[in-house]
PDB file of N, CA and C in Angstrom:
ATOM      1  N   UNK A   1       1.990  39.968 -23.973  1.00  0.00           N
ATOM      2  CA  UNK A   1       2.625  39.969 -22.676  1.00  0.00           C
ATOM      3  C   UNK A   1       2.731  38.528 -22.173  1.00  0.00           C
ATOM      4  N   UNK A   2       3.521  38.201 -21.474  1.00  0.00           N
ATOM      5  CA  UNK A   2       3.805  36.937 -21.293  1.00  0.00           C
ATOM      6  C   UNK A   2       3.654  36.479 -19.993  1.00  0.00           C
ATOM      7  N   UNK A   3       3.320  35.308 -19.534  1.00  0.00           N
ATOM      8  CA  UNK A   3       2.425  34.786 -18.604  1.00  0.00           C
ATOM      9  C   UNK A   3       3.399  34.797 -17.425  1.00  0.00           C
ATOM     10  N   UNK A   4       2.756  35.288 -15.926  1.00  0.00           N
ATOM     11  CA  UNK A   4       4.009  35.148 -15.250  1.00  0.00           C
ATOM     12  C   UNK A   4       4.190  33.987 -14.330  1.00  0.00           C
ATOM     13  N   UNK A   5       3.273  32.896 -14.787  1.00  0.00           N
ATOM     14  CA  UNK A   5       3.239  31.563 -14.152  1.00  0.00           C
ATOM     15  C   UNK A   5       2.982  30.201 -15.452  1.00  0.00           C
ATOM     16  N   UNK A   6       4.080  29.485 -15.550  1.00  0.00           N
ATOM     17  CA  UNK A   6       3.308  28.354 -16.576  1.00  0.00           C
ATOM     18  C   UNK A   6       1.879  28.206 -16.492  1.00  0.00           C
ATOM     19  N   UNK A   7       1.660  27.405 -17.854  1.00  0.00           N
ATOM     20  CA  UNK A   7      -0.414  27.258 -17.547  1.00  0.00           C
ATOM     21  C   UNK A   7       0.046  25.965 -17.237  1.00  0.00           C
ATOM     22  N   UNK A   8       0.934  24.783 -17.279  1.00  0.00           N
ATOM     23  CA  UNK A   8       0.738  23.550 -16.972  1.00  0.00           C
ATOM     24  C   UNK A   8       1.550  23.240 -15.449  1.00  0.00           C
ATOM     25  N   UNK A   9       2.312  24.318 -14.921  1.00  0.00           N
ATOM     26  CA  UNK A   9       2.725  24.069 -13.367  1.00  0.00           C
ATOM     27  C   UNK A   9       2.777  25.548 -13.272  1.00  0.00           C
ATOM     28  N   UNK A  10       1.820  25.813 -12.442  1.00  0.00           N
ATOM     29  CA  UNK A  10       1.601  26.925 -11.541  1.00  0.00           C
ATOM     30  C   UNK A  10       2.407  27.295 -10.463  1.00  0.00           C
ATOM     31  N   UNK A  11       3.543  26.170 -10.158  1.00  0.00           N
ATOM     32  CA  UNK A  11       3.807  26.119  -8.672  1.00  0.00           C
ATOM     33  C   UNK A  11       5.798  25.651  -9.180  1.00  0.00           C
ATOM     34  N   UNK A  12       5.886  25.835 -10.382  1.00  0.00           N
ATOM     35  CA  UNK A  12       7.472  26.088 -10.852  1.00  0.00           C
ATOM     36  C   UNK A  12       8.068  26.507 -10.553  1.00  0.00           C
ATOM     37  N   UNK A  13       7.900  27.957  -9.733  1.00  0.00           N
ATOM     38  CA  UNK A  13       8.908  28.865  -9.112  1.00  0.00           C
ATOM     39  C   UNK A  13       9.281  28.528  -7.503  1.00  0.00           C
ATOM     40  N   UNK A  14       8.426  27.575  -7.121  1.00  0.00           N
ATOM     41  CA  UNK A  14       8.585  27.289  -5.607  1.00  0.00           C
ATOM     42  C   UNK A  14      10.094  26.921  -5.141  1.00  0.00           C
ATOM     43  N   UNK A  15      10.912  27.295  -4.390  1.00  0.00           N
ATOM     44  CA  UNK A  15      12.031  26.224  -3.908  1.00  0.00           C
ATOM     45  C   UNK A  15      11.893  25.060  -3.751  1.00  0.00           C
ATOM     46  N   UNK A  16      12.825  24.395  -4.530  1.00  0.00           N
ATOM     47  CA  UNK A  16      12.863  22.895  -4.114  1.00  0.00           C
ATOM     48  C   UNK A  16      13.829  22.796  -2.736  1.00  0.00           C
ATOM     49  N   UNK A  17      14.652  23.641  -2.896  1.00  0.00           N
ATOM     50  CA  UNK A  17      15.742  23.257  -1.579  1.00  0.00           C
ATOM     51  C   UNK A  17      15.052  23.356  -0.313  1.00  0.00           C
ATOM     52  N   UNK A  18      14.219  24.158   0.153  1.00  0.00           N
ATOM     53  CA  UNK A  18      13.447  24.204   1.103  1.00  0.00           C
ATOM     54  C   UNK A  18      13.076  23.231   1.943  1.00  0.00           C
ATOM     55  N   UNK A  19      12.080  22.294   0.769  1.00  0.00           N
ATOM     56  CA  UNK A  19      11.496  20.900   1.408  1.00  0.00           C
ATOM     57  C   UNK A  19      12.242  19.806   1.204  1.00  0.00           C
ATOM     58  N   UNK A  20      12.130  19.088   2.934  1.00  0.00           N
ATOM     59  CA  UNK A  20      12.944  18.237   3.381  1.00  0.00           C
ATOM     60  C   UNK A  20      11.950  17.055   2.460  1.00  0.00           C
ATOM     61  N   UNK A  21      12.551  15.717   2.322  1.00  0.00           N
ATOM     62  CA  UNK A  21      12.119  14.693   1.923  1.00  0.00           C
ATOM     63  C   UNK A  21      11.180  14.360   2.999  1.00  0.00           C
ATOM     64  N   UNK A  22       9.973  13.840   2.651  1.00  0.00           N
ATOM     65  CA  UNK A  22       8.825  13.202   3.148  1.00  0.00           C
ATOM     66  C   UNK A  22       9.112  12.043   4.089  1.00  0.00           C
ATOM     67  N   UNK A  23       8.931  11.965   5.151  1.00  0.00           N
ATOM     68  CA  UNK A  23       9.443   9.830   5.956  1.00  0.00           C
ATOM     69  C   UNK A  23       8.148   9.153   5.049  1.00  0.00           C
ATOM     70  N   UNK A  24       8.848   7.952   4.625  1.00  0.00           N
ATOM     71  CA  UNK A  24       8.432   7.004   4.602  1.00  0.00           C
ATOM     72  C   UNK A  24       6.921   6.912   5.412  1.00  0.00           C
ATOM     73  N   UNK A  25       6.175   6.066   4.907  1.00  0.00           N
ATOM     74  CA  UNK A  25       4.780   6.195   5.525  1.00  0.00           C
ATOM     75  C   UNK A  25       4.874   4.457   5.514  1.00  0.00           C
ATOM     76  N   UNK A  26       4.591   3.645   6.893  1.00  0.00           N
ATOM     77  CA  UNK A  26       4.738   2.173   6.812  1.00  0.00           C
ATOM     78  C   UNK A  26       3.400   1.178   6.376  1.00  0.00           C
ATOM     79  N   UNK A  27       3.523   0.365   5.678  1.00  0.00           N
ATOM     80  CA  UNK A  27       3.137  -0.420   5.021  1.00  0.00           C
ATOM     81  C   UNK A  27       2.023  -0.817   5.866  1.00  0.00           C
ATOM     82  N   UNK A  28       0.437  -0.853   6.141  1.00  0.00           N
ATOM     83  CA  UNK A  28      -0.461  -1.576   7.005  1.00  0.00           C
ATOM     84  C   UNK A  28      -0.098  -2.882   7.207  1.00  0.00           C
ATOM     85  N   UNK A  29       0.047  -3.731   6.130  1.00  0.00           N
ATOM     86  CA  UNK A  29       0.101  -5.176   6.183  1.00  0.00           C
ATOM     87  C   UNK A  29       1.521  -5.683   7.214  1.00  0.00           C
ATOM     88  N   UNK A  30       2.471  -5.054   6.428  1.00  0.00           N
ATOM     89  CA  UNK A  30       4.208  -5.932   6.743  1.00  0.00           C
ATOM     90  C   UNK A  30       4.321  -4.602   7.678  1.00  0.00           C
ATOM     91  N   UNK A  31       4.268  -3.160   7.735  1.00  0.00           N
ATOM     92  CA  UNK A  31       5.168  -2.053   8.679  1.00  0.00           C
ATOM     93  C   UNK A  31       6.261  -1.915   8.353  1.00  0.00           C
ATOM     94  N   UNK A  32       6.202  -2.805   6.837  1.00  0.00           N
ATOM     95  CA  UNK A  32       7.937  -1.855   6.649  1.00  0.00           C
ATOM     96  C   UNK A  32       7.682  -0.418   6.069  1.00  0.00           C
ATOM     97  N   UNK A  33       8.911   0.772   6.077  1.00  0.00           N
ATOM     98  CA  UNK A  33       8.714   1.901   5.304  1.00  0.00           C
ATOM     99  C   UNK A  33       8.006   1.230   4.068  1.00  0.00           C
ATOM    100  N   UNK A  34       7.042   2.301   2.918  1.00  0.00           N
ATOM    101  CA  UNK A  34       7.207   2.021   1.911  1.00  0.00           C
ATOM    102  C   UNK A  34       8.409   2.645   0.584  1.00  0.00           C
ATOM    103  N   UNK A  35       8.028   2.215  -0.092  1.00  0.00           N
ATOM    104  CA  UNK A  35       9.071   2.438  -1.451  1.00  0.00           C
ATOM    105  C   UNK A  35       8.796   3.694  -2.255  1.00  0.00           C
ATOM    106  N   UNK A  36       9.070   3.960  -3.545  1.00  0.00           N
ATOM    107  CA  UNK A  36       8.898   4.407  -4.152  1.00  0.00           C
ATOM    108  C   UNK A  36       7.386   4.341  -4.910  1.00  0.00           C
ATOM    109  N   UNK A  37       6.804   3.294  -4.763  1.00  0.00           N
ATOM    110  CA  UNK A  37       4.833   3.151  -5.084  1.00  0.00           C
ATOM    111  C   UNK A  37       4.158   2.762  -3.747  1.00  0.00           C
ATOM    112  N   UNK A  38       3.590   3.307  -3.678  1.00  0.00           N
ATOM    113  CA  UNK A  38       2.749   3.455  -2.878  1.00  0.00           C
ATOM    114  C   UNK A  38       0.980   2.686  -3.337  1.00  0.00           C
ATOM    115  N   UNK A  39       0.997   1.647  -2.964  1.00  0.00           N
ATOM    116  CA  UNK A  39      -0.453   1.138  -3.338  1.00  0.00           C
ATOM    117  C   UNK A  39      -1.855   1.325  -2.068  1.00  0.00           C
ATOM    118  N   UNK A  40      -2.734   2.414  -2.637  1.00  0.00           N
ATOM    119  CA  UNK A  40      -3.449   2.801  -1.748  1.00  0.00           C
ATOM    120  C   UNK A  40      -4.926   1.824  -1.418  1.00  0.00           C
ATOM    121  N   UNK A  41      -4.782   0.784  -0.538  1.00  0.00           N
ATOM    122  CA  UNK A  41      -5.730  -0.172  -0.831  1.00  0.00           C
ATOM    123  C   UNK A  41      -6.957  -0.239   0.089  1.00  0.00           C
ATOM    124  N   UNK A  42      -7.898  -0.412   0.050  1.00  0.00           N
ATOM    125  CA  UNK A  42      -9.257  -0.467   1.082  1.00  0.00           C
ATOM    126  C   UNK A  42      -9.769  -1.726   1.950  1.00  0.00           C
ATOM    127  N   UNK A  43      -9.070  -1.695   2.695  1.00  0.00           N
ATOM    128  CA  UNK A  43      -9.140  -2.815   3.468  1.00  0.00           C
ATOM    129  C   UNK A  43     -10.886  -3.571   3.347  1.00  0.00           C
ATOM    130  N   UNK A  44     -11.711  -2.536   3.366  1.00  0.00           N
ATOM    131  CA  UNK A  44     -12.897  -3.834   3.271  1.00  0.00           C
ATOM    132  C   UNK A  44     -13.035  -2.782   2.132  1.00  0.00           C
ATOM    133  N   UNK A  45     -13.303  -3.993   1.078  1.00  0.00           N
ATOM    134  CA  UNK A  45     -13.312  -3.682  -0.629  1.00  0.00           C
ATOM    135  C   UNK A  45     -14.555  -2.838  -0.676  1.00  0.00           C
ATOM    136  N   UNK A  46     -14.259  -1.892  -2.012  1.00  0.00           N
ATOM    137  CA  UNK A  46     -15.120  -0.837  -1.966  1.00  0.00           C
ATOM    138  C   UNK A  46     -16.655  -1.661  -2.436  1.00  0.00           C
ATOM    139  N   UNK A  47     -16.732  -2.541  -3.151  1.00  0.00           N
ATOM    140  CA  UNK A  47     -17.663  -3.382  -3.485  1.00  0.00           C
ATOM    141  C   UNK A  47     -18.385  -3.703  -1.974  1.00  0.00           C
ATOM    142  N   UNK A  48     -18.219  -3.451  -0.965  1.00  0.00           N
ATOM    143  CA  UNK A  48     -18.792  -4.126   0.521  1.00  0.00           C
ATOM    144  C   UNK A  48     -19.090  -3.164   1.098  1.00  0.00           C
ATOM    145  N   UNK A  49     -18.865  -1.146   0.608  1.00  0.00           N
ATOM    146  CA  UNK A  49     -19.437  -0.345   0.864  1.00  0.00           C
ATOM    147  C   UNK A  49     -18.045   0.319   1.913  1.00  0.00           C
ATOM    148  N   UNK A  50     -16.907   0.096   1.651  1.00  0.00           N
ATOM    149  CA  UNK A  50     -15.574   0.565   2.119  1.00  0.00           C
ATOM    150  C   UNK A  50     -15.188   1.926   1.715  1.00  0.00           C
ATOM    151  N   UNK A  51     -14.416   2.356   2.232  1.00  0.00           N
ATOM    152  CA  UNK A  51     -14.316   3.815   2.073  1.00  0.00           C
ATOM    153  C   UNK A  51     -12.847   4.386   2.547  1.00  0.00           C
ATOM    154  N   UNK A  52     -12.168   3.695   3.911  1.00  0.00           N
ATOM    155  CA  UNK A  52     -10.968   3.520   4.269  1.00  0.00           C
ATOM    156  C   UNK A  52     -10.021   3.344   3.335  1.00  0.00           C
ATOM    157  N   UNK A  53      -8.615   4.098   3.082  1.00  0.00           N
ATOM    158  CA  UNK A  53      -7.840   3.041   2.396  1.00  0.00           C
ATOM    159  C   UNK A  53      -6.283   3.247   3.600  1.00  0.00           C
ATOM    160  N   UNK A  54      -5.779   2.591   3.003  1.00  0.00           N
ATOM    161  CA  UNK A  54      -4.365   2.533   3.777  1.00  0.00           C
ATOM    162  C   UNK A  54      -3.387   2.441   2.884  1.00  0.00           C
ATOM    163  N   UNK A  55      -2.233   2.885   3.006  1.00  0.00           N
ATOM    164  CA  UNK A  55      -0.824   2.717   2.228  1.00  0.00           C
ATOM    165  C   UNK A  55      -0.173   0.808   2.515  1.00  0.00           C
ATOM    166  N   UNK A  56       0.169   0.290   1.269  1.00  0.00           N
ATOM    167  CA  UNK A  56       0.628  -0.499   1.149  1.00  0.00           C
ATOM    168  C   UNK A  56       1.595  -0.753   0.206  1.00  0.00           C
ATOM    169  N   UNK A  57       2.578  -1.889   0.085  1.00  0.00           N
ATOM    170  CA  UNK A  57       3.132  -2.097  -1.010  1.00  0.00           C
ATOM    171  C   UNK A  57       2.436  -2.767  -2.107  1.00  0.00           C
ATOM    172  N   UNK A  58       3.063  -3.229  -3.019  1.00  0.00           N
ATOM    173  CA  UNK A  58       2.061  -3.540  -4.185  1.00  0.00           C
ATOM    174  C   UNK A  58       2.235  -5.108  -4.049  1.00  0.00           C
ATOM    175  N   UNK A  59       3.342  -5.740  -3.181  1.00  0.00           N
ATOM    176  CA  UNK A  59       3.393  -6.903  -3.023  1.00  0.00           C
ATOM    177  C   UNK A  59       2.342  -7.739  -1.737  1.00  0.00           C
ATOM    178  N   UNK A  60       2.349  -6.649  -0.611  1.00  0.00           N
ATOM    179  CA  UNK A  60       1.370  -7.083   0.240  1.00  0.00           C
ATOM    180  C   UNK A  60       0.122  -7.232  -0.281  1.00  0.00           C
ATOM    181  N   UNK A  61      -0.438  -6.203  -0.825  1.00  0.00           N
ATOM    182  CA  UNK A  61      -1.414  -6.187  -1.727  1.00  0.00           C
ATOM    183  C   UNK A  61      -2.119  -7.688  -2.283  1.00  0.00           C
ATOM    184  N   UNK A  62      -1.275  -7.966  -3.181  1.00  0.00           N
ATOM    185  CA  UNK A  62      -1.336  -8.803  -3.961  1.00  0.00           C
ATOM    186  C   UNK A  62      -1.558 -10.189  -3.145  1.00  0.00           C
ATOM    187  N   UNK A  63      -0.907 -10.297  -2.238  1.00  0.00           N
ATOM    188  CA  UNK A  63      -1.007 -11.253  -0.971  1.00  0.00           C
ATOM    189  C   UNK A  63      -2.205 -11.479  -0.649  1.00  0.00           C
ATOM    190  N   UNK A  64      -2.637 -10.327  -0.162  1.00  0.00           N
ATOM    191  CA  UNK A  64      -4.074 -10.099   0.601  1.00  0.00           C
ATOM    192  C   UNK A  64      -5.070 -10.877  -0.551  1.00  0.00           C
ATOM    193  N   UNK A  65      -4.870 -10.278  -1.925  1.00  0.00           N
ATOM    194  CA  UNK A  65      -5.626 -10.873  -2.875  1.00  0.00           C
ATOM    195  C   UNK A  65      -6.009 -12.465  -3.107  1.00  0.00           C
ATOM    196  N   UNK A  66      -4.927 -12.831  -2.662  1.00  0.00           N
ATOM    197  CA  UNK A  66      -4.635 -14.573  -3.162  1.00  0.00           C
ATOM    198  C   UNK A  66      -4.924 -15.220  -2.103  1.00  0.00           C
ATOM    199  N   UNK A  67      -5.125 -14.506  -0.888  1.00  0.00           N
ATOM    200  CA  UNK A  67      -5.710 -15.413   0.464  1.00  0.00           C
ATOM    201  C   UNK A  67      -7.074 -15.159   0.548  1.00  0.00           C
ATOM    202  N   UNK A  68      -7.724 -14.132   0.461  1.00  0.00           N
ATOM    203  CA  UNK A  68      -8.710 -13.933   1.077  1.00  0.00           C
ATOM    204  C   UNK A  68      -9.608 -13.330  -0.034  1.00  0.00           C
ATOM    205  N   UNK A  69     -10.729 -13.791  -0.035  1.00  0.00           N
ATOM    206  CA  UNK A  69     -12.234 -13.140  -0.813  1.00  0.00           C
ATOM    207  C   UNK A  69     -12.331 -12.016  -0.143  1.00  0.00           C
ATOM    208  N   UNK A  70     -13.731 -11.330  -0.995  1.00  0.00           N
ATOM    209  CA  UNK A  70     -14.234 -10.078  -0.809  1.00  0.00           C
ATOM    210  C   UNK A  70     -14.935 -10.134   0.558  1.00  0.00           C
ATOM    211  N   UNK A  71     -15.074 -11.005   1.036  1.00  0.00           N
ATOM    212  CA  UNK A  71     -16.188 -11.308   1.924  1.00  0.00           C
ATOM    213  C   UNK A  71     -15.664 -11.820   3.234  1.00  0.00           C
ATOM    214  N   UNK A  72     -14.728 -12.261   3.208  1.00  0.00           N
ATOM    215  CA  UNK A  72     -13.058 -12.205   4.164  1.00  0.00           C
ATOM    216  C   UNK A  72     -12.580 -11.118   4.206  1.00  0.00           C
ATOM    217  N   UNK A  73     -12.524 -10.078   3.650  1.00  0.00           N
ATOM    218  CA  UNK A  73     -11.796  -9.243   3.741  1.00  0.00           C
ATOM    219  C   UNK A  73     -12.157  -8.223   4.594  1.00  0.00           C
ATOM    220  N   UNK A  74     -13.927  -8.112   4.283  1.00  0.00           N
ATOM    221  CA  UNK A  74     -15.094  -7.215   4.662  1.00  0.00           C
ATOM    222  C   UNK A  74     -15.082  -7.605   6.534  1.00  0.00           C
ATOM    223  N   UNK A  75     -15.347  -9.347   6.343  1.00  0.00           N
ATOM    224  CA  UNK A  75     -15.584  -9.224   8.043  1.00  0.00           C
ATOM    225  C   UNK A  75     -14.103  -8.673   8.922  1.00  0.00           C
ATOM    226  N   UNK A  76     -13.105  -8.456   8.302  1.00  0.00           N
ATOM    227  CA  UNK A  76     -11.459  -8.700   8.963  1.00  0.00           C
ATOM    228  C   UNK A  76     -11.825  -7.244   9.043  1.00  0.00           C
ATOM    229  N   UNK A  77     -12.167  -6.286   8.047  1.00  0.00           N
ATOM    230  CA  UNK A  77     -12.024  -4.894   8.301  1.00  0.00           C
ATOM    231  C   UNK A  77     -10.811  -4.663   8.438  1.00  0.00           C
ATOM    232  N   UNK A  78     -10.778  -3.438   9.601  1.00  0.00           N
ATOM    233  CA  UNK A  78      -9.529  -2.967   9.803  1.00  0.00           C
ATOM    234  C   UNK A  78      -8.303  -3.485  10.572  1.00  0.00           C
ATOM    235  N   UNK A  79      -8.598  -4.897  11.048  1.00  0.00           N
ATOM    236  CA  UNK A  79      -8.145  -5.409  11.702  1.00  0.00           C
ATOM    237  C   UNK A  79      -6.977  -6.444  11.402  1.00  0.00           C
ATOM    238  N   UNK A  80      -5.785  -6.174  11.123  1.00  0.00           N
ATOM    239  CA  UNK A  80      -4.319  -6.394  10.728  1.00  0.00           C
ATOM    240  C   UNK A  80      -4.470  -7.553  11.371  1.00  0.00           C
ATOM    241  N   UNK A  81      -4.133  -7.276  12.909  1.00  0.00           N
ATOM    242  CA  UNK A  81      -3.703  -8.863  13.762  1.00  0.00           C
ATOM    243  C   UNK A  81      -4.837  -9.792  13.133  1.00  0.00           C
ATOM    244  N   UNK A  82      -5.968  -9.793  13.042  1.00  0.00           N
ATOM    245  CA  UNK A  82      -7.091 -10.960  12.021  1.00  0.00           C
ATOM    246  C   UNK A  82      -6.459 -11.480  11.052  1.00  0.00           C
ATOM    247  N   UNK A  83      -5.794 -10.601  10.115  1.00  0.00           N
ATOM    248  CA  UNK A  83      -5.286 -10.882   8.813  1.00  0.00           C
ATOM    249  C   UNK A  83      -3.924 -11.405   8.976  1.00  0.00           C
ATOM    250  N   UNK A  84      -3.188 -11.141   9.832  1.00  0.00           N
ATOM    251  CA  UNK A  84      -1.890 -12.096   9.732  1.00  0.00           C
ATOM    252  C   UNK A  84      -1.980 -13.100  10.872  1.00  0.00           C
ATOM    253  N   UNK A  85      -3.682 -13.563  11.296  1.00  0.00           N
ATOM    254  CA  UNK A  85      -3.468 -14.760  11.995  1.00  0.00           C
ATOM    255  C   UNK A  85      -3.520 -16.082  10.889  1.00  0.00           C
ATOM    256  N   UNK A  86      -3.755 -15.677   9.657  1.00  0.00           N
ATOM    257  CA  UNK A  86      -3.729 -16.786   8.845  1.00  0.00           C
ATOM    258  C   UNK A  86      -2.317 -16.716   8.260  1.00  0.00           C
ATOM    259  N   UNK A  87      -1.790 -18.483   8.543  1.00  0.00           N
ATOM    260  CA  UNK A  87      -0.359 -18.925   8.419  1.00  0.00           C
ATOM    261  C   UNK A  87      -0.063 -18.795   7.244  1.00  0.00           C
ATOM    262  N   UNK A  88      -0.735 -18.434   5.676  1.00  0.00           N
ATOM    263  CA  UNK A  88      -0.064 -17.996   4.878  1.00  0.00           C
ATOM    264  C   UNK A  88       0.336 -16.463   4.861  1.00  0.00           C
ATOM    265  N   UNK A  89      -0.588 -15.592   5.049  1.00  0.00           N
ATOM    266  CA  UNK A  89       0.085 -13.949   5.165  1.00  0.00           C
ATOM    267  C   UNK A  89       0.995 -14.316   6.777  1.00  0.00           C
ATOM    268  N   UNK A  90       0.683 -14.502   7.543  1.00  0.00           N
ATOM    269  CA  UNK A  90       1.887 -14.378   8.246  1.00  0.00           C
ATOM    270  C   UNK A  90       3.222 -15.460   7.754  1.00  0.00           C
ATOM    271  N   UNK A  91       3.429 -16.029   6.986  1.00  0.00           N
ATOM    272  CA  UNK A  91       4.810 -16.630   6.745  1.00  0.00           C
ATOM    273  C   UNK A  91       5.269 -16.050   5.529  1.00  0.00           C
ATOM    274  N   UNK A  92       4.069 -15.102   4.537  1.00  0.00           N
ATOM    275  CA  UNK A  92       4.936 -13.949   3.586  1.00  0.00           C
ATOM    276  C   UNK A  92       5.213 -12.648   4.935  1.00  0.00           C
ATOM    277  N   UNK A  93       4.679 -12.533   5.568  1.00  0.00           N
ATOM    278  CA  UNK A  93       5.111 -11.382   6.469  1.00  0.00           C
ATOM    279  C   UNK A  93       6.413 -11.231   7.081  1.00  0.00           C
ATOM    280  N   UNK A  94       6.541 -12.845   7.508  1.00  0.00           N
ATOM    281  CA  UNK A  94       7.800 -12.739   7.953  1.00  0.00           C
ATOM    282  C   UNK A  94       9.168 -13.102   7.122  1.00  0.00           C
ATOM    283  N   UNK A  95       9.254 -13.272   6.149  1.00  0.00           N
ATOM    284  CA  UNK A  95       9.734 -13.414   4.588  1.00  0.00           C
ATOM    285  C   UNK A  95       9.988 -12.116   3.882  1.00  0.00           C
ATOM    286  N   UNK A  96       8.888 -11.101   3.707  1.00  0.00           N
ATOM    287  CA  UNK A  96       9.549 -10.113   2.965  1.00  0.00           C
ATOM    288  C   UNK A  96       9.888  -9.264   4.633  1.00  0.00           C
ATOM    289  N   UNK A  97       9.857  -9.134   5.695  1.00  0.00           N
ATOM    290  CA  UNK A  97      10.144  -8.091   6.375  1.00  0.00           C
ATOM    291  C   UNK A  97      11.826  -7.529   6.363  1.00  0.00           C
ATOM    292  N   UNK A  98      12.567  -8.250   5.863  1.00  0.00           N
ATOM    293  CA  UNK A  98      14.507  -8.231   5.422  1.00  0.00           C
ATOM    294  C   UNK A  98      14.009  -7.841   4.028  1.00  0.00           C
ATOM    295  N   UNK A  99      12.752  -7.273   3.221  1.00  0.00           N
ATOM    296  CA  UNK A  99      13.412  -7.246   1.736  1.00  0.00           C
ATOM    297  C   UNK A  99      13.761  -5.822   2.112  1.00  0.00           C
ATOM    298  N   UNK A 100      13.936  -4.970   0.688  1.00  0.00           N
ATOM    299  CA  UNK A 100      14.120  -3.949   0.333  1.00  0.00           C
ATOM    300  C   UNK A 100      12.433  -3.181   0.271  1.00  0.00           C
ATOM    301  N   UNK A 101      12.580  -1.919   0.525  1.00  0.00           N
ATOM    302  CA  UNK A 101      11.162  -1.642   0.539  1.00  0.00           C
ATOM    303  C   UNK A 101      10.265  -1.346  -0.934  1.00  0.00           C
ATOM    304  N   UNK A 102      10.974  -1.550  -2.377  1.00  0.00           N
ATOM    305  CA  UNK A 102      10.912  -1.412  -3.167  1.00  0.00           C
ATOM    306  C   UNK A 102      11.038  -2.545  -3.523  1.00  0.00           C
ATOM    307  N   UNK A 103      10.971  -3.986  -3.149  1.00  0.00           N
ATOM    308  CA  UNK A 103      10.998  -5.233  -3.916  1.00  0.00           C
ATOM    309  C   UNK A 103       9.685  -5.767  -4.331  1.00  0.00           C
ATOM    310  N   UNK A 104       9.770  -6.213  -5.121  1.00  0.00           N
ATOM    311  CA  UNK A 104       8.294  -6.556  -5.685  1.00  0.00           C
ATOM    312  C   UNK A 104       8.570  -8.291  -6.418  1.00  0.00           C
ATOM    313  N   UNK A 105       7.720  -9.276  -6.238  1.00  0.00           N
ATOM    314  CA  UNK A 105       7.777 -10.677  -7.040  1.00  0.00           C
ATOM    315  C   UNK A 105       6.309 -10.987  -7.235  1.00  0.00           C
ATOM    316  N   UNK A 106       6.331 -12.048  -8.062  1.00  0.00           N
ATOM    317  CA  UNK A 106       5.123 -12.786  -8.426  1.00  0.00           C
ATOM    318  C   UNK A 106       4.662 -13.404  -7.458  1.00  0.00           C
ATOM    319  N   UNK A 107       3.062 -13.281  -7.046  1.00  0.00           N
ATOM    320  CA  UNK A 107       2.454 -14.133  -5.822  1.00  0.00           C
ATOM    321  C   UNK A 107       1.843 -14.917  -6.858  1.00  0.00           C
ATOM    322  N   UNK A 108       1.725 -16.406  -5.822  1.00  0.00           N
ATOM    323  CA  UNK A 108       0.534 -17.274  -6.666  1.00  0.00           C
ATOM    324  C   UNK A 108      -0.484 -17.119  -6.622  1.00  0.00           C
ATOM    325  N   UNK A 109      -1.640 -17.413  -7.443  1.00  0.00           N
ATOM    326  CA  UNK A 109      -2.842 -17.310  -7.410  1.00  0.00           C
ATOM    327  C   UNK A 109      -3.497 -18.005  -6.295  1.00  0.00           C
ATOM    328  N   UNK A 110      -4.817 -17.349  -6.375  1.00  0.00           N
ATOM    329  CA  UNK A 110      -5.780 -18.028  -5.104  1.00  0.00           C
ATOM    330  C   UNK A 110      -5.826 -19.245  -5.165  1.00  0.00           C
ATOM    331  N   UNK A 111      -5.936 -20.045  -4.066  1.00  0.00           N
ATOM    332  CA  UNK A 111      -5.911 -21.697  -4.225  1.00  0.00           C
ATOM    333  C   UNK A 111      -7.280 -21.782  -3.481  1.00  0.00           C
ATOM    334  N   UNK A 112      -8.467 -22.251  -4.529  1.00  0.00           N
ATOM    335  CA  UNK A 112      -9.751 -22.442  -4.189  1.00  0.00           C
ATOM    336  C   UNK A 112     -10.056 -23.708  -3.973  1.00  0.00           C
TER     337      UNK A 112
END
């Protein structure tokens, strides 16, 4: 007798037409919509006993990485306006806020 639900999607028969597309969920760092990836990041690194994460792009991300240590990151917490009072994330902030929400480039490395 034959199964009346796949064993690898249980949930195949659902309507797709039904569900409306999801909004956009905005970026912590920049507030633009995000894209198509979604990078789920922890504002004070899980290494510092973090647990929070927030939706980001994979480019803000990477930002955050190249400015700030683990230990910068931890005292800033949840606190955005902290993090774009330093003139390098705020002059990528205001730089990618015209991209596309799906653009992605190479950041430079940390300058120690």
């Amino acid at each position: 007798m034959a199964r009346k639900h796949s064993r690898h999607d249980p949930y195949d028969d659902r309507d797709q037409e039904d569900e409306a597309p999801a909004a956009p969920v905005p970026c912590w760092l920049c507030g633009r919509p995000t894209g198509k990836t979604i990078i789920w990041h922890h504002p004070v690194p899980k290494s510092r006993g973090g647990r929070d994460v927030v939706p980001m792009h994979s480019i803000c991300q990477q930002t955050l990485m190249a400015n700030f240590t683990n230990s910068e990151l931890q005292r800033h917490g949840m606190d955005v306006e902290g993090l774009l009072l330093n003139p390098n994330v705020r002059k990528f902030v205001d730089w990618v806020a015209k991209k596309d929400p799906d653009f992605t480039a190479t950041i430079a490395k940390k300058q120690r």
